[in-house]
C-alpha atoms as a PDB file:
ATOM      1  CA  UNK A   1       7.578  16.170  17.591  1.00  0.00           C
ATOM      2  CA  UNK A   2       8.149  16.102  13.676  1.00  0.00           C
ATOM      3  CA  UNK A   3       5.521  14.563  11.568  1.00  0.00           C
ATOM      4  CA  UNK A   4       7.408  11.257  10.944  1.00  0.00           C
ATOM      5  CA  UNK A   5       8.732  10.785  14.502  1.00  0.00           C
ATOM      6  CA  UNK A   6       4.996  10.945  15.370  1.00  0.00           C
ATOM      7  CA  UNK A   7       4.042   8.652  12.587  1.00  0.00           C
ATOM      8  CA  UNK A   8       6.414   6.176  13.362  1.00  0.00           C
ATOM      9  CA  UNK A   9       5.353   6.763  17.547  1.00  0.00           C
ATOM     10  CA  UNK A  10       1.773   5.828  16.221  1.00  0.00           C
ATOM     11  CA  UNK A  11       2.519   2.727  14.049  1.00  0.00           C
ATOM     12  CA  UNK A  12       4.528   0.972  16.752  1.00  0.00           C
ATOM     13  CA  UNK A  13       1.596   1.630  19.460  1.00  0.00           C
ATOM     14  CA  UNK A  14      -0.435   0.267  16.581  1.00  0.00           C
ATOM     15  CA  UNK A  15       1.931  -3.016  16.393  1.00  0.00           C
ATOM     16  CA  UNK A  16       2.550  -2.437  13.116  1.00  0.00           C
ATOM     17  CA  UNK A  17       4.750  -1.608  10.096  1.00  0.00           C
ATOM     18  CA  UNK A  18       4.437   1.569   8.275  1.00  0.00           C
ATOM     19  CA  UNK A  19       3.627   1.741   4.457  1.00  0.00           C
ATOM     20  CA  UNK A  20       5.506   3.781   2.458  1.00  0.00           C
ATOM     21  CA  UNK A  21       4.859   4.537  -1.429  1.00  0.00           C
ATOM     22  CA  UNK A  22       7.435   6.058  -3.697  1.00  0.00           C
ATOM     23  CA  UNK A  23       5.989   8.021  -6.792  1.00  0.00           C
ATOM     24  CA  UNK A  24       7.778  10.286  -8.885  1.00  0.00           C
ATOM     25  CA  UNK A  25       6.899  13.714  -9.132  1.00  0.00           C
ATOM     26  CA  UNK A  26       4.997  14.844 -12.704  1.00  0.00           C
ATOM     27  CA  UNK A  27       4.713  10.729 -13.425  1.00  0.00           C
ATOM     28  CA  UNK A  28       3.112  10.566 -16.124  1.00  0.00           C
ATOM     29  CA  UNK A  29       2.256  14.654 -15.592  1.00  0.00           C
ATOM     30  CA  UNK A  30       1.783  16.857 -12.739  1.00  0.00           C
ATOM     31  CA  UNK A  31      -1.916  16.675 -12.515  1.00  0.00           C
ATOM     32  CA  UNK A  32      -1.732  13.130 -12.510  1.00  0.00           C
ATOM     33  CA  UNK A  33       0.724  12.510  -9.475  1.00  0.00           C
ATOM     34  CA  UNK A  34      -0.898  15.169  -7.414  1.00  0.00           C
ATOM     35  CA  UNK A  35      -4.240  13.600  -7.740  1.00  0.00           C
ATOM     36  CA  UNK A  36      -2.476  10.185  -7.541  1.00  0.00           C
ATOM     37  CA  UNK A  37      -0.278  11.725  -4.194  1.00  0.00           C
ATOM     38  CA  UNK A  38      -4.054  13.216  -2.701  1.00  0.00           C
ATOM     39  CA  UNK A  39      -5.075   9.702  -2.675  1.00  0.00           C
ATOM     40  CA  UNK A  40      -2.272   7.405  -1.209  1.00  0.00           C
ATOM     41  CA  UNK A  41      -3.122   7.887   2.692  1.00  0.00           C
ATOM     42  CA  UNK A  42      -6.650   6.666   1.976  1.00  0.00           C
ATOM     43  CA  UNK A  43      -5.225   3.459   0.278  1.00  0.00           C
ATOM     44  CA  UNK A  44      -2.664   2.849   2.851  1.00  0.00           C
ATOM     45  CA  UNK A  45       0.245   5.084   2.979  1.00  0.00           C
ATOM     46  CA  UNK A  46       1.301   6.414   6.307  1.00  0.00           C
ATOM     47  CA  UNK A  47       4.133   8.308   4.743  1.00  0.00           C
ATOM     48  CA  UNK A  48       4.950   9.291   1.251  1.00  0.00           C
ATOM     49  CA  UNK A  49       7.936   9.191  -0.666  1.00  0.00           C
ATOM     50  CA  UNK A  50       8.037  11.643  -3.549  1.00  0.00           C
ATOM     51  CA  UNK A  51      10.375  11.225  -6.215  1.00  0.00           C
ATOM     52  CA  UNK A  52      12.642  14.655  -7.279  1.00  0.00           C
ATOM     53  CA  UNK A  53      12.905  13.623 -11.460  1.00  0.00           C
ATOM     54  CA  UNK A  54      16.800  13.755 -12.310  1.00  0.00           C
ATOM     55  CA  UNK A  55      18.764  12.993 -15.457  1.00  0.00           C
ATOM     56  CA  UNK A  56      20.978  10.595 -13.945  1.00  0.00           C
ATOM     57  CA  UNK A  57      19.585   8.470 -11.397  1.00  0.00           C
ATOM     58  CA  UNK A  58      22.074   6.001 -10.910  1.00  0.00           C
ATOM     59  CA  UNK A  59      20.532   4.087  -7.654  1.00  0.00           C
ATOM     60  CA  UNK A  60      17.290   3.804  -9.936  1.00  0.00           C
ATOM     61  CA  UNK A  61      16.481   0.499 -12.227  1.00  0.00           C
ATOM     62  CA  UNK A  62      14.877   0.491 -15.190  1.00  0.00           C
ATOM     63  CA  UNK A  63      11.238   1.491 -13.848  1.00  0.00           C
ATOM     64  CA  UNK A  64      12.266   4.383 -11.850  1.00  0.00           C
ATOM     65  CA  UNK A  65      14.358   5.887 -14.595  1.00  0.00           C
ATOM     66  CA  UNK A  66      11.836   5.515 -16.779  1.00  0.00           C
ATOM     67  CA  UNK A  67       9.306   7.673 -14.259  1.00  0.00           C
ATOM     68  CA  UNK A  68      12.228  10.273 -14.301  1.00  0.00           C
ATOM     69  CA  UNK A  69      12.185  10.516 -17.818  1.00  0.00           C
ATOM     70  CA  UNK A  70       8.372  11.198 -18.261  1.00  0.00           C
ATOM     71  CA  UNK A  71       8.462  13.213 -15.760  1.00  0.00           C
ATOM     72  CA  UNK A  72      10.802  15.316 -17.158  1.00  0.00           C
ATOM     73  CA  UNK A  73       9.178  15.379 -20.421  1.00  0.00           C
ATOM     74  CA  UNK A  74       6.336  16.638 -19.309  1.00  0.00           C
ATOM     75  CA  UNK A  75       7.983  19.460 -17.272  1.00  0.00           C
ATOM     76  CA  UNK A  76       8.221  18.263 -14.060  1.00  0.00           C
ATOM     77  CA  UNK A  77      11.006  20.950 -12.150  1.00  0.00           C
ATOM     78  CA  UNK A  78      11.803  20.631  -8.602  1.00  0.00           C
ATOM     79  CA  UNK A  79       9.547  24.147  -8.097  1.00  0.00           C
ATOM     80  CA  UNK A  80       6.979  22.071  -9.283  1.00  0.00           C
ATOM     81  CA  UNK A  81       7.139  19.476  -6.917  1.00  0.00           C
ATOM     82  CA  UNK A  82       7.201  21.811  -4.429  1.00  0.00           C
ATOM     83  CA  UNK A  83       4.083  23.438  -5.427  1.00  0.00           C
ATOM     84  CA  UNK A  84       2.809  19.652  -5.515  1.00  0.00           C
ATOM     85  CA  UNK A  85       3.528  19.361  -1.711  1.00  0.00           C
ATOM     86  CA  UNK A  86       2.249  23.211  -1.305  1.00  0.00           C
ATOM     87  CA  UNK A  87      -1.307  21.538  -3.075  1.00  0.00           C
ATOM     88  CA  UNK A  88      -1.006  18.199  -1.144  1.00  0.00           C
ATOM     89  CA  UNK A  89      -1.319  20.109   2.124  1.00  0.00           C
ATOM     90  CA  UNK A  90      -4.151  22.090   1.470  1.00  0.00           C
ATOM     91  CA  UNK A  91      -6.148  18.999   2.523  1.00  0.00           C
ATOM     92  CA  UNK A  92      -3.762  16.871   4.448  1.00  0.00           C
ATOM     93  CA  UNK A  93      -1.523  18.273   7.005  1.00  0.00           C
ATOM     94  CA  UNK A  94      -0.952  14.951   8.805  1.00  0.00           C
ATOM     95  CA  UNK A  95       0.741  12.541   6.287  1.00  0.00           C
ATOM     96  CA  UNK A  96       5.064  13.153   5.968  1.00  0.00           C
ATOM     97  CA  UNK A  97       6.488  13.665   2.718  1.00  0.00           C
ATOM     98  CA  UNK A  98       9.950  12.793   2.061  1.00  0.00           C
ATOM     99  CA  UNK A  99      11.626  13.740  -1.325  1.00  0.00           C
ATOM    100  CA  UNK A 100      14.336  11.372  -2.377  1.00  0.00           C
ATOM    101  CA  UNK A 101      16.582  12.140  -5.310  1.00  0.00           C
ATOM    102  CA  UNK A 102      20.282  13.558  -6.229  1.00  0.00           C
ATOM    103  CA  UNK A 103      22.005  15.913  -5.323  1.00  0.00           C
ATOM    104  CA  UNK A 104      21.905  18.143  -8.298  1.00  0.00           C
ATOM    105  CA  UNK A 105      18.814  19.726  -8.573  1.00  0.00           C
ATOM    106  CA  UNK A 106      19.161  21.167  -4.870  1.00  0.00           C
ATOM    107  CA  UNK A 107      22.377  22.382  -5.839  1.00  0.00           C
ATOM    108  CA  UNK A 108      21.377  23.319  -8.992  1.00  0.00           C
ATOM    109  CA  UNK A 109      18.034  25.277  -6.945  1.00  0.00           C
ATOM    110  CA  UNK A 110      20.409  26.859  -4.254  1.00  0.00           C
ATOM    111  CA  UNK A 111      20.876  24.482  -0.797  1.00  0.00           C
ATOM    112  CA  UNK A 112      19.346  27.393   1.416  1.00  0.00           C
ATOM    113  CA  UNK A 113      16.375  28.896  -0.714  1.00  0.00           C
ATOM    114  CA  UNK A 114      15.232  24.939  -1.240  1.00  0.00           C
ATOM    115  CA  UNK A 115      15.278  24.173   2.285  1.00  0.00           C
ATOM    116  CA  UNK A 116      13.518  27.240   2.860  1.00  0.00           C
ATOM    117  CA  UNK A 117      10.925  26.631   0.241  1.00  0.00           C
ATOM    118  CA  UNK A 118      10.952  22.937   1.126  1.00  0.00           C
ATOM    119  CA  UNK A 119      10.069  23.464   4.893  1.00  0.00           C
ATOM    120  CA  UNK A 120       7.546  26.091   3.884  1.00  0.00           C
ATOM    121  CA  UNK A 121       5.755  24.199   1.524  1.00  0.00           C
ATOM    122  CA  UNK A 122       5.489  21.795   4.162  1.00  0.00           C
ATOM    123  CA  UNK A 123       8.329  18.604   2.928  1.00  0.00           C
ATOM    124  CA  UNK A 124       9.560  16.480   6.057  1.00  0.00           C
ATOM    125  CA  UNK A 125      12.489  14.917   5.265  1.00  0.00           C
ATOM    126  CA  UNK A 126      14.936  14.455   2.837  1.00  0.00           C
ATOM    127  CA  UNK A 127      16.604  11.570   1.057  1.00  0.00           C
ATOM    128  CA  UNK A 128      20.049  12.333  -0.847  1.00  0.00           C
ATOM    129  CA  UNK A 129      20.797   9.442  -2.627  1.00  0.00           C
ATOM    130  CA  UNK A 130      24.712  10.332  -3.547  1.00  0.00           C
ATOM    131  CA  UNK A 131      25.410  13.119  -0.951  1.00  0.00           C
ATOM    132  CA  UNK A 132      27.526  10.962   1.746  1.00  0.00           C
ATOM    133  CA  UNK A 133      27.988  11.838   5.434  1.00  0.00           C
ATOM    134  CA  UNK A 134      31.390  13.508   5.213  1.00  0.00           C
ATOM    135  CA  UNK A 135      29.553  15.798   3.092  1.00  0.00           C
ATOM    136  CA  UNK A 136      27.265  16.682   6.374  1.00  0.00           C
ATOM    137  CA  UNK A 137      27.725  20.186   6.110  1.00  0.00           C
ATOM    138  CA  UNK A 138      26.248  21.088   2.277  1.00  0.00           C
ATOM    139  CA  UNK A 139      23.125  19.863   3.242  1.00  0.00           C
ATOM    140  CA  UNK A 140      22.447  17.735   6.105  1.00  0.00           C
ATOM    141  CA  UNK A 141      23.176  19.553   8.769  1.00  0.00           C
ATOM    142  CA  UNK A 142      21.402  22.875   7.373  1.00  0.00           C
ATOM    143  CA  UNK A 143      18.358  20.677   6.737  1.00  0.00           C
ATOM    144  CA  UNK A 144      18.215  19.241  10.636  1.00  0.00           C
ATOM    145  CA  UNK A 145      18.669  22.951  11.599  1.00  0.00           C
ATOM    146  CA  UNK A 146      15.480  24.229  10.280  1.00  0.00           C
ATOM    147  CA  UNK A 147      13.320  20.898  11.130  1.00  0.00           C
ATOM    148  CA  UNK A 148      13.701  19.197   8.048  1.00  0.00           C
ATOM    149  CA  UNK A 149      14.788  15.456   8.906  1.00  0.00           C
ATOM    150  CA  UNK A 150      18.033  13.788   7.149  1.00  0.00           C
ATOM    151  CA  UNK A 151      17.306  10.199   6.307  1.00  0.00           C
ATOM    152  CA  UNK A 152      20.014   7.946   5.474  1.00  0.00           C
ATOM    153  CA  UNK A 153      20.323   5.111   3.261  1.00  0.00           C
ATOM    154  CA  UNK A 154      22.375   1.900   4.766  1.00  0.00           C
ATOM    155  CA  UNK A 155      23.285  -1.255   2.558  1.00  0.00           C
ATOM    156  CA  UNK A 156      24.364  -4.698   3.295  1.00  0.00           C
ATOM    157  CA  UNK A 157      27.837  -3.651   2.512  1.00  0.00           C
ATOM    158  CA  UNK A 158      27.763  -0.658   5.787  1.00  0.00           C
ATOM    159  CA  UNK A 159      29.956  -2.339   8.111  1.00  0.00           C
ATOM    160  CA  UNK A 160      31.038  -1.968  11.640  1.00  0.00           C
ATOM    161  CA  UNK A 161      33.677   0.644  10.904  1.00  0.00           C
ATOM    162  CA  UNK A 162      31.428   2.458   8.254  1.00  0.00           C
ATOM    163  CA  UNK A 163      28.020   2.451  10.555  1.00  0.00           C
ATOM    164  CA  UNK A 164      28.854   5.037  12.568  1.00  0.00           C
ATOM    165  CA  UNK A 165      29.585   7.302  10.355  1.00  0.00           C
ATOM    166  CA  UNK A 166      26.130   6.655   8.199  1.00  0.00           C
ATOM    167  CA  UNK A 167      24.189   7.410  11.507  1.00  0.00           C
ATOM    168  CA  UNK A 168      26.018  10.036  13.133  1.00  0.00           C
ATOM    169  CA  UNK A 169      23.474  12.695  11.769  1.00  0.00           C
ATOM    170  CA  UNK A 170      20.825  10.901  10.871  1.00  0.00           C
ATOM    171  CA  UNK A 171      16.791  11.480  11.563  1.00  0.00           C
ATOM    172  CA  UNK A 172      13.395  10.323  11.014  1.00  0.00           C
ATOM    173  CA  UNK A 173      14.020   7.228   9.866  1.00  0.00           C
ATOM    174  CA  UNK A 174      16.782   5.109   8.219  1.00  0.00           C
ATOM    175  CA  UNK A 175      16.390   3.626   4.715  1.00  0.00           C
ATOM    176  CA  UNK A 176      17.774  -0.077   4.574  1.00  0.00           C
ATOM    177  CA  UNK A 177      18.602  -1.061   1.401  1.00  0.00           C
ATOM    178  CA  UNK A 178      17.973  -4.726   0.921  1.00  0.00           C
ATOM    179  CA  UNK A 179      20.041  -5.707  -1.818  1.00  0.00           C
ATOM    180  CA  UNK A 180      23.374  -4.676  -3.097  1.00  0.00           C
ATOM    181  CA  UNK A 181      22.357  -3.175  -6.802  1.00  0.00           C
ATOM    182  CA  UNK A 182      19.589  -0.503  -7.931  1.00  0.00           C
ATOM    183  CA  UNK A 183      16.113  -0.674  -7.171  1.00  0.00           C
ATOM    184  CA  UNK A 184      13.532  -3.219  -8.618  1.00  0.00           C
ATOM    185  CA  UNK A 185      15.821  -6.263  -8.016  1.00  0.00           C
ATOM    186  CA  UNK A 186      14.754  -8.991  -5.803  1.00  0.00           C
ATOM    187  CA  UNK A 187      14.865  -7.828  -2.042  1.00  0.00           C
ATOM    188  CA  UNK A 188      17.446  -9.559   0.420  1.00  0.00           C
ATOM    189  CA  UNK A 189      16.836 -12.621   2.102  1.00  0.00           C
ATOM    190  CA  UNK A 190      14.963 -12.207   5.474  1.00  0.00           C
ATOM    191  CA  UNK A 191      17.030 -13.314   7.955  1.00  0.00           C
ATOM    192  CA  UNK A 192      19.762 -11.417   6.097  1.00  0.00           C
ATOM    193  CA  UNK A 193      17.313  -7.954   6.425  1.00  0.00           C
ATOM    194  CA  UNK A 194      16.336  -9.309  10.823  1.00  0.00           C
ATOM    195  CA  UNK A 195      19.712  -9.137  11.342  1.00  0.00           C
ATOM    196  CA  UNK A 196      20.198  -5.754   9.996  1.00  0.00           C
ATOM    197  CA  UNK A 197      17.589  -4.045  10.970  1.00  0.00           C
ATOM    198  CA  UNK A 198      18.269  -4.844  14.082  1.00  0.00           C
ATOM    199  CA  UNK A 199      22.076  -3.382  14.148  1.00  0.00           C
ATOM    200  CA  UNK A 200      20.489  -0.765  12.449  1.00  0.00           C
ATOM    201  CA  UNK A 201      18.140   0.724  15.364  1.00  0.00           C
ATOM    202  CA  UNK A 202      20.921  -0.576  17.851  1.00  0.00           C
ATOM    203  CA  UNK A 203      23.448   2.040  16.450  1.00  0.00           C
ATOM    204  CA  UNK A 204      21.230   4.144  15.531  1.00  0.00           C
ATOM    205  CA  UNK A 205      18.207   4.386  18.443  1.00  0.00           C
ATOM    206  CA  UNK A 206      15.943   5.090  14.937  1.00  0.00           C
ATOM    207  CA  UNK A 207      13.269   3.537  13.399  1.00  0.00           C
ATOM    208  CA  UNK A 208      13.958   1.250  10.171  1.00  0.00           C
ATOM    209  CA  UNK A 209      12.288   1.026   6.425  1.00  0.00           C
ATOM    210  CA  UNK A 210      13.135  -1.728   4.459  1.00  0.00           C
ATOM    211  CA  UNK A 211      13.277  -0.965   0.141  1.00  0.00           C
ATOM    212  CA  UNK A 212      14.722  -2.017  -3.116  1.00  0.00           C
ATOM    213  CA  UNK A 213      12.847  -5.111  -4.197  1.00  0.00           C
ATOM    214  CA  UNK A 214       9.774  -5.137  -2.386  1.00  0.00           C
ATOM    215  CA  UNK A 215       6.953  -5.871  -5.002  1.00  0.00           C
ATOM    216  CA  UNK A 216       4.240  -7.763  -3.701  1.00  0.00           C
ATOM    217  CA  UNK A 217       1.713  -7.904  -0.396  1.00  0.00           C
ATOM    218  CA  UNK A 218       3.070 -10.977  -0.267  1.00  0.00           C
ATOM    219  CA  UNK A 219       7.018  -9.956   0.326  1.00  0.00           C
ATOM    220  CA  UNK A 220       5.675  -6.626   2.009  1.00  0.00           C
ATOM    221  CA  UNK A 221       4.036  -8.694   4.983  1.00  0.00           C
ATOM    222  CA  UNK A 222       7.041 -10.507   5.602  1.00  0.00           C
ATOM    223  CA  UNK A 223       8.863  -7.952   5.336  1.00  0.00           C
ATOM    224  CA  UNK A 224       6.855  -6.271   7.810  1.00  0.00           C
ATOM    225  CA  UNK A 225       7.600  -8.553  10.429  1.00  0.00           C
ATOM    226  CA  UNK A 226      10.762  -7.525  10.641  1.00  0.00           C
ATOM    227  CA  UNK A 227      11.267  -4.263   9.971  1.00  0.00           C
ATOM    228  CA  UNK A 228       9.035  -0.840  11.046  1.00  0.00           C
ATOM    229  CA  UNK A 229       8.233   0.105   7.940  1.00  0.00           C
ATOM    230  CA  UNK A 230       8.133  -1.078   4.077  1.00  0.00           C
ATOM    231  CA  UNK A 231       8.882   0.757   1.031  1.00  0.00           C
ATOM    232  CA  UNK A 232       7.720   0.194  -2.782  1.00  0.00           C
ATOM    233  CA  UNK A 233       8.396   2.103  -5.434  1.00  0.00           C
ATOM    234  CA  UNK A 234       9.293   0.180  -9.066  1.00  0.00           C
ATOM    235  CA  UNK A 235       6.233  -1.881  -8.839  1.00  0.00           C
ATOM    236  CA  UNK A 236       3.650   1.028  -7.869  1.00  0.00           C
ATOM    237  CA  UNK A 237       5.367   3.151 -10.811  1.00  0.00           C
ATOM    238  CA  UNK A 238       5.539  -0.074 -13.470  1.00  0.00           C
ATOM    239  CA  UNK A 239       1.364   0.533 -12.945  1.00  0.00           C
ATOM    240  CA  UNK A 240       1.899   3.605 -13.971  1.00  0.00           C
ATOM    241  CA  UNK A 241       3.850   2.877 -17.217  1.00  0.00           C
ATOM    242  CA  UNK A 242       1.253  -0.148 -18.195  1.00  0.00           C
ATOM    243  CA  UNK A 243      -1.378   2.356 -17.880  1.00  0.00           C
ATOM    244  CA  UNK A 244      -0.352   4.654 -20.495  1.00  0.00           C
ATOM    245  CA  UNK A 245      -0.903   4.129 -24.047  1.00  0.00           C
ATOM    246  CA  UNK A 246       0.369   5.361 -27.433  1.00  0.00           C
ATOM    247  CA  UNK A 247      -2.082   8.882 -26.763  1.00  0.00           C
ATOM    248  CA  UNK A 248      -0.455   9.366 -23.179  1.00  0.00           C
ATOM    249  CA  UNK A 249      -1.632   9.227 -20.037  1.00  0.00           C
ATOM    250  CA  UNK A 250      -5.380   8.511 -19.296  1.00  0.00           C
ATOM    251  CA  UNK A 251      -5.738  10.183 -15.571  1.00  0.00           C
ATOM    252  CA  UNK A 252      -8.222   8.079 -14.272  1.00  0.00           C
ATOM    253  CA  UNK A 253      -6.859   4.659 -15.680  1.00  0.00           C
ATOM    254  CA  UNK A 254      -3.422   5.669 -14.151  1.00  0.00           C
ATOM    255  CA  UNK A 255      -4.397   6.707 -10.740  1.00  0.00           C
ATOM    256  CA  UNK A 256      -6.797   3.647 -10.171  1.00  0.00           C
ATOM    257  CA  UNK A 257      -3.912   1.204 -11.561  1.00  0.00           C
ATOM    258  CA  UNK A 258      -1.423   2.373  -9.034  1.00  0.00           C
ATOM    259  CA  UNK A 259      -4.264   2.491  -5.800  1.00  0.00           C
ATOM    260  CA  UNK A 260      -5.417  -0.577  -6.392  1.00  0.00           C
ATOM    261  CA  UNK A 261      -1.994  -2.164  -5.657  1.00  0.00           C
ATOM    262  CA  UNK A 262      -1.298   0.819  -2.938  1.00  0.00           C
ATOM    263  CA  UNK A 263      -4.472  -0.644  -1.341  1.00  0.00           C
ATOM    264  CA  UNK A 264      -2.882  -4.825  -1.081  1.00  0.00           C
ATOM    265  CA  UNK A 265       0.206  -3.437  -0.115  1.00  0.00           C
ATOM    266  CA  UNK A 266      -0.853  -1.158   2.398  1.00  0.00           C
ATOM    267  CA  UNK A 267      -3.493  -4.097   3.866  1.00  0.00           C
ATOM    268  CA  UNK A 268      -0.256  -6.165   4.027  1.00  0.00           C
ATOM    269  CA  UNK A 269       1.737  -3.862   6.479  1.00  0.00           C
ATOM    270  CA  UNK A 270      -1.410  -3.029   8.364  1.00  0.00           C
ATOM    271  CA  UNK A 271      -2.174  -6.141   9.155  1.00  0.00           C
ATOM    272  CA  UNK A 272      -1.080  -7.404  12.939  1.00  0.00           C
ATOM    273  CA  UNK A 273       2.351  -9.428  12.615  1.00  0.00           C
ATOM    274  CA  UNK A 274       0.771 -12.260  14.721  1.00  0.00           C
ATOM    275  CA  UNK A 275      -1.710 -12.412  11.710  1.00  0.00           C
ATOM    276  CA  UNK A 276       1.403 -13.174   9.392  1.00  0.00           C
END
């Protein structure tokens, strides 16, 4: 059993929906988001989304593309994040890592010697944000062959004749995308999100995260009602950015900004749904 089938096995024996923080890698530097990634399962996270820093991140809003861009400025490379995974494991082999970004860097990398170095720095799974399935054979289906798990991203605009299609190679988990636009915007209406995430695991017998718009412990507990697991990302990396100053990042103020809302959103999903 992979690490996020397992995850996901203990969460739903828990009664529960899974928390799941996106950070960019190298936001606001390396040192920084490893510390910052070393500390997210003790606030809350039961998986962790870590952000590959691209040039052109066109499913990102303004606070995500923002991350990109410091991280890039202060040398993030996707060997780097690698070797931040590589460090992350030396002291936790139990939490999954996904990376989620575009395309080109893996290209850019070589499709084979990242999935290599991916799986043996210890990576999970794998979110391509604009490689679709008909595409299934650059990198999906040379990812599921060495254990890495393929998660795809479904929208309220996948329909009936589309779904299948989205699914067909899917694993680990799939990512529901609550609103029609980039992330940051306001998530989907609830019923809306029940509805889909139910023909969601129907068609696809896998569990479902809910992101794009999910800010507050307040949306994330309702949100965990209904799905099995909750992402944030803009608002945990908007801490980030309103920590800095004009001199640059201040480590400390950064990481404790960003846990102290990991910590309310993570109590928010943890909590039992017949407490919300």
């Amino acid at each position: 059993m992979t690490r996020i089938a397992a995850r996901f096995e203990e969460t739903a024996k828990q009664g529960r929906a899974a928390f799941i923080p996106f950070i960019m890698a190298g936001d606001p530097d390396y040192e920084t988001s490893l510390a910052l990634m070393k500390a997210l399962p003790e606030a809350g996270a039961d998986l962790i989304e870590l952000g590959v820093a691209f040039t052109d991140p066109m499913a990102d809003g303004p606070a995500i593309q923002a991350a990109g861009l410091r991280a890039l400025a202060s040398g993030q490379s996707l060997r780097k994040t690698l070797a931040m995974v590589r460090a992350f494991r030396e002291g936790d082999r139990e939490t999954p890592v996904i990376l989620m970004g575009y395309y080109n860097p893996f290209y850019a990398y070589g499709v084979e010697a990242f999935l290599k170095d991916a799986k043996g720095a210890g990576v999970d799974g794998l979110i391509v944000v604009d490689l679709p399935p008909e595409e299934d054979g650059e990198m999906c289906l040379p990812a599921r062959a060495i254990g890495l798990d393929f998660i795809r991203l479904a929208t309220p605009t996948t329909d009936e004749a589309r779904l299948p299609k989205v699914v067909q190679n899917a694993s680990g988990f799939l990512y529901y995308v609550s609103v029609a636009g980039v992330t940051g915007q306001k998530v989907g209406a609830s019923g809306a999100i029940e509805k889909a995430v139910k023909r969601l695991k129907a068609a696809s017998g896998l569990p479902v995260a809910v992101g794009f718009g999910v800010r507050t412990p307040e949306k994330a507990a309702e949100t965990a009602l209904i799905a099995d697991a909750v992402v944030v990302g803009s608002a945990l990396v908007e801490r980030v950015a309103a920590a800095l100053d004009g001199e640059g990042a201040k480590s400390a103020k950064v990481i404790n900004a960003v846990l102290s809302l990991a910590r309310e959103l993570g109590g928010a999903t943890r909590a039992s749904r017949e407490e919300w």
